[in-house]
Protein backbone atom coordinates (compact mmCIF):
# COMPACT_ATOMS: atom_id res chain seq x y z
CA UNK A 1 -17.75 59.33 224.17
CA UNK A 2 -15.34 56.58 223.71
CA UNK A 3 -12.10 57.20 221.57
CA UNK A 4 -12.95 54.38 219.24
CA UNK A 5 -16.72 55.86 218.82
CA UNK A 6 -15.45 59.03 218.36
CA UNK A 7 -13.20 58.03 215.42
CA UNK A 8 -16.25 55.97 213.67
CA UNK A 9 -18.41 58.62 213.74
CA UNK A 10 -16.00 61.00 212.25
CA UNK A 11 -15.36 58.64 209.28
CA UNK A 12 -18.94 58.06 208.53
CA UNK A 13 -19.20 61.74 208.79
CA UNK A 14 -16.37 61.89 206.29
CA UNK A 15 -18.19 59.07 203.97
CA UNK A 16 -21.52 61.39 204.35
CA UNK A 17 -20.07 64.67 203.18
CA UNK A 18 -18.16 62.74 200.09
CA UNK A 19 -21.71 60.71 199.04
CA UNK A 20 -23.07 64.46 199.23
CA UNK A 21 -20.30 65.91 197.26
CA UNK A 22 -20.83 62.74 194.73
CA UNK A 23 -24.02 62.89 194.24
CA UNK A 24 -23.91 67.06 193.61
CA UNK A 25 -21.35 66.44 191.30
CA UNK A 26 -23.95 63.72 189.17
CA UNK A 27 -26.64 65.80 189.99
CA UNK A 28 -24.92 68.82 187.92
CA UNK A 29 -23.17 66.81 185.15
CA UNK A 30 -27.11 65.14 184.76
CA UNK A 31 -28.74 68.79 184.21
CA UNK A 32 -25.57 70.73 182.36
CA UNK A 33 -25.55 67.82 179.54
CA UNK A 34 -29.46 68.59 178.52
CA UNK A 35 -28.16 71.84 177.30
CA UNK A 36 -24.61 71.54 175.71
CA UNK A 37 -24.44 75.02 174.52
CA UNK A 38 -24.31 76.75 178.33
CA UNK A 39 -22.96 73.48 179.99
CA UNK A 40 -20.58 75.27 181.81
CA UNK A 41 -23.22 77.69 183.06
CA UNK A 42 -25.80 75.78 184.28
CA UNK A 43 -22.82 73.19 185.69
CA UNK A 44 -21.73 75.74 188.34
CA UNK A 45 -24.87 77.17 189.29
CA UNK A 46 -26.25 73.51 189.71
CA UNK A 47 -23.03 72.39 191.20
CA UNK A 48 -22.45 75.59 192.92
CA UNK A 49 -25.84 75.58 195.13
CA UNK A 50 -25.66 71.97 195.70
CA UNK A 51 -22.28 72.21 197.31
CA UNK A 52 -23.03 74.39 199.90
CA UNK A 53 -25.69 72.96 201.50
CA UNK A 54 -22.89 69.84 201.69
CA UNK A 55 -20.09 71.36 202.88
CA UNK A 56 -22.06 72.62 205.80
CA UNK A 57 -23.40 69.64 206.92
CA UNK A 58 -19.87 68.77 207.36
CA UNK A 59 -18.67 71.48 209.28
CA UNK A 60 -21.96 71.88 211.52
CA UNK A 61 -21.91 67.75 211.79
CA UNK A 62 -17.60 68.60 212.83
CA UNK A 63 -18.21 70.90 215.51
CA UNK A 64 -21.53 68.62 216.76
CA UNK A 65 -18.86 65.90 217.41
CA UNK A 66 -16.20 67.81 218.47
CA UNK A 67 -18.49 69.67 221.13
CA UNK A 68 -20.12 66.26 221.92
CA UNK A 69 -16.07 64.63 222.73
CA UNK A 70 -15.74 67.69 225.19
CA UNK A 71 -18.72 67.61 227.10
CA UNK A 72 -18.11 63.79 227.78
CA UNK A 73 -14.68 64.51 228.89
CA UNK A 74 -15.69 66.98 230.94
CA UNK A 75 -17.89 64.61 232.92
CA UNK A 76 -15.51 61.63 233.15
CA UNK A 77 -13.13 64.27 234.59
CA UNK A 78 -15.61 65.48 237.07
C-alpha cells in the first residue's frame, strides 16, 4: 500500500468514526428531549450504547489498516 493511500484511507477512516460519533450524539439528544424529566437518563444509555459500537469500528478499521501497511511492506521487501 502506497504512503499516500495509506494516509487517505486513514482520514476517511477518521471522517467515518466522527459521522458515527455525530450522528450518536443526534440520535441521543433526538430520544432524551421526548422525555425532559429523565433526559439525562435516557441521554447516556442512548448515547452510551451507540458509542460503542462506533468507537470500535475505529479501532478494528485502525488495526485493519495498520496490518494491511505491514503485509505490503513485507512483500515489497521480499
Amino acid at each position: 500500500m502506497s504512503e499516500y493511500r495509506f494516509f487517505l484511507l486513514h482520514k476517511v477512516l477518521v471522517v467515518l468514526v466522527n459521522m458515527l460519533v455525530l450522528a450518536s450524539l443526534t440520535m441521543a439528544m433526538y430520544m432524551a428531549s421526548k422525555d425532559p424529566e429523565e433526559f439525562t437518563l435516557v441521554f447516556l444509555k442512548v448515547f452510551g450504547s451507540l458509542l460503542l459500537p462506533s468507537l470500535l469500528v475505529g479501532v478494528v478499521g485502525k488495526r485493519w489498516l495498520h496490518r494491511q501497511a505491514q503485509f505490503e511492506y513485507r512483500e515489497e521487501t521480499t
